[in-house]
Protein backbone atom coordinates (compact mmCIF):
# COMPACT_ATOMS: atom_id res chain seq x y z
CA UNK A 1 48.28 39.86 -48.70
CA UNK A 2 50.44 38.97 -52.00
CA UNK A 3 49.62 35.37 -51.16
CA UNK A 4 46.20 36.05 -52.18
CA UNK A 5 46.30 39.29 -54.45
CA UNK A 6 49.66 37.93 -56.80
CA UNK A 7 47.23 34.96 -57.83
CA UNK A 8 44.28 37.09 -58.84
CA UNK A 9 46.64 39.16 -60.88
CA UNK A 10 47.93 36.71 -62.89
CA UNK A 11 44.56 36.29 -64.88
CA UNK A 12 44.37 39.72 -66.17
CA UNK A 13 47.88 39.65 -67.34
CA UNK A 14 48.35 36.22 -69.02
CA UNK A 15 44.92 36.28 -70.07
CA UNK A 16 44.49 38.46 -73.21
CA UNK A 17 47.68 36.27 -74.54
CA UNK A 18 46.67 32.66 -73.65
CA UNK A 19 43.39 33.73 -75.02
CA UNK A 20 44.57 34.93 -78.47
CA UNK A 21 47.00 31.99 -78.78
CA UNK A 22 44.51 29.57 -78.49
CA UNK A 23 41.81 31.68 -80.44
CA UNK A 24 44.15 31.06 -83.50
CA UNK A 25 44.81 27.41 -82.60
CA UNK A 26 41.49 26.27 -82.23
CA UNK A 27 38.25 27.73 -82.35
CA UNK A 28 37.56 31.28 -80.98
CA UNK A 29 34.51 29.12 -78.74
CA UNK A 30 37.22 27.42 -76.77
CA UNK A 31 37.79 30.27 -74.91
CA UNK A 32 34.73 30.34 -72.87
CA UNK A 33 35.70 26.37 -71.84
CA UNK A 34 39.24 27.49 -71.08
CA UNK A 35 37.78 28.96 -67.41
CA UNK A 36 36.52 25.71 -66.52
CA UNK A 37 39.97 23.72 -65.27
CA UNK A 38 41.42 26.98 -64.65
CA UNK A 39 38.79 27.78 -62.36
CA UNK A 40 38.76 24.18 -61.19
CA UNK A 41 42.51 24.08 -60.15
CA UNK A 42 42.05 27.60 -58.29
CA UNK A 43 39.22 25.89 -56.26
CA UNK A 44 41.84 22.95 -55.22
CA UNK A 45 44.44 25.76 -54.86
CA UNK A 46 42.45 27.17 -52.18
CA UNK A 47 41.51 24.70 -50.27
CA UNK A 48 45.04 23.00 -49.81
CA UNK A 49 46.90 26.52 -49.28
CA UNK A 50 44.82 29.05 -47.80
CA UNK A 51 44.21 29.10 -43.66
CA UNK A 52 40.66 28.53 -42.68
CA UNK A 53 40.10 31.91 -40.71
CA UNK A 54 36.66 31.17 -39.46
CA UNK A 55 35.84 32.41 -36.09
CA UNK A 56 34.17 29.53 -33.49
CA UNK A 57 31.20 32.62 -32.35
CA UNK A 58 30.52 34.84 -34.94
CA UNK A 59 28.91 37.81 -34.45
CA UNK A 60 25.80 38.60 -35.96
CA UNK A 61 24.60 40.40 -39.15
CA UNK A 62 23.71 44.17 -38.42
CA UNK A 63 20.80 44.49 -40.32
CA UNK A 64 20.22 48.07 -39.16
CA UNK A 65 23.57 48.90 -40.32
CA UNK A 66 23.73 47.28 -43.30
CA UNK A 67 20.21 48.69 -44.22
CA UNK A 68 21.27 52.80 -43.48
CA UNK A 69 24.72 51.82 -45.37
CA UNK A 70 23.90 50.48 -48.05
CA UNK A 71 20.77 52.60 -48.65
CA UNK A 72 23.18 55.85 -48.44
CA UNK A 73 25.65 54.69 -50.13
CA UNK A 74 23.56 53.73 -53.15
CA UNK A 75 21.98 56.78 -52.69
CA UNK A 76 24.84 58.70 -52.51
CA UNK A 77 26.35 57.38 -55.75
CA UNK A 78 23.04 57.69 -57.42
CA UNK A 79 23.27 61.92 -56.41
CA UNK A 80 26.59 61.73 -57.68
CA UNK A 81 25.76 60.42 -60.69
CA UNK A 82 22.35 62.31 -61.75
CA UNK A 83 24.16 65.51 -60.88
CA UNK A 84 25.57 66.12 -64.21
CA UNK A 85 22.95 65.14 -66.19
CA UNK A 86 20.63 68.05 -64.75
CA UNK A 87 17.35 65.52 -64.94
CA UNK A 88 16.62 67.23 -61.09
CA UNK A 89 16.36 69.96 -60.00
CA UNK A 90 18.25 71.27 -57.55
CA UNK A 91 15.83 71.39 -54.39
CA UNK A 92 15.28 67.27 -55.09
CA UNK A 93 19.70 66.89 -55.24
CA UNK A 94 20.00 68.73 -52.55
CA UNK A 95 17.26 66.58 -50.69
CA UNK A 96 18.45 63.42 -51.61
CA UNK A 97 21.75 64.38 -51.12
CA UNK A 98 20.75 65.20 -47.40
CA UNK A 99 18.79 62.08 -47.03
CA UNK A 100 21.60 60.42 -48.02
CA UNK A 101 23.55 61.75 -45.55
CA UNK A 102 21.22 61.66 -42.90
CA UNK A 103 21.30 57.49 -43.38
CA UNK A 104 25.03 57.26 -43.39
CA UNK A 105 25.55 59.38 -40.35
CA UNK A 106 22.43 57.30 -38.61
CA UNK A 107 24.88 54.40 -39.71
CA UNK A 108 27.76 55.98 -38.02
CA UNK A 109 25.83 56.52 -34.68
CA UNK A 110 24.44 52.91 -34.99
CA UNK A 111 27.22 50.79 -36.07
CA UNK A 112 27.97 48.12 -33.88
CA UNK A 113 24.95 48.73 -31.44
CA UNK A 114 27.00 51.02 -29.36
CA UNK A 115 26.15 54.72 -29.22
CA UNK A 116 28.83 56.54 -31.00
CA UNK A 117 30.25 59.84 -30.04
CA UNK A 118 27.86 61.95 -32.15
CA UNK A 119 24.95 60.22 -30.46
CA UNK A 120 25.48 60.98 -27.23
């Protein structure tokens, strides 16, 4: 896991330096070209170091499940997020709150194409 996550953290923290170091070098546009190699030497990075984990018979894309989770998810958030600006009333929350639930439990009974405990 730190093989992969140390990497990704070093941006963020060297960043805002490198950034302001070179901004006062050269020209504040340079910044936006500074990605490219850096990006570019990641790429190599990645292909010499990191373990091709592919599977030889992957298993297909659940459509179904992907559909009822991501539907109630977004859904879910979007409840969440209307809910303190008052723009509903509270009938249409509380409805799209339970539709919202109704999708990610149909989700839970779904997932996988086996029958679930709550489905049976």
């Amino acid at each position: 896991m730190s093989f992969v996550a140390i990497p990704g953290l070093i941006g963020p923290c060297s960043g805002p330096s490198s950034a302001a170091s070179s901004s006062g070098i050269l020209n504040w546009r340079f910044i936006f070209f500074a990605n490219l190699p850096v990006g570019i030497a990641g790429l190599i990075l990645v292909y010499l170091h990191l373990p091709d984990y592919r599977e030889e018979n992957p298993k297909p894309l659940d459509v179904v499940g992907l559909i009822l989770f991501g539907s109630g998810v977004a859904l879910l958030s979007y409840v969440l997020e209307i809910f303190g600006d008052h723009s509903l009333t509270l009938g249409e929350m509380l409805g799209l709150l339970a539709l919202s639930l109704a999708l990610l439990l149909g989700y839970g009974c779904t997932r996988g194409r086996r029958p679930s405990r709550c489905c049976s």
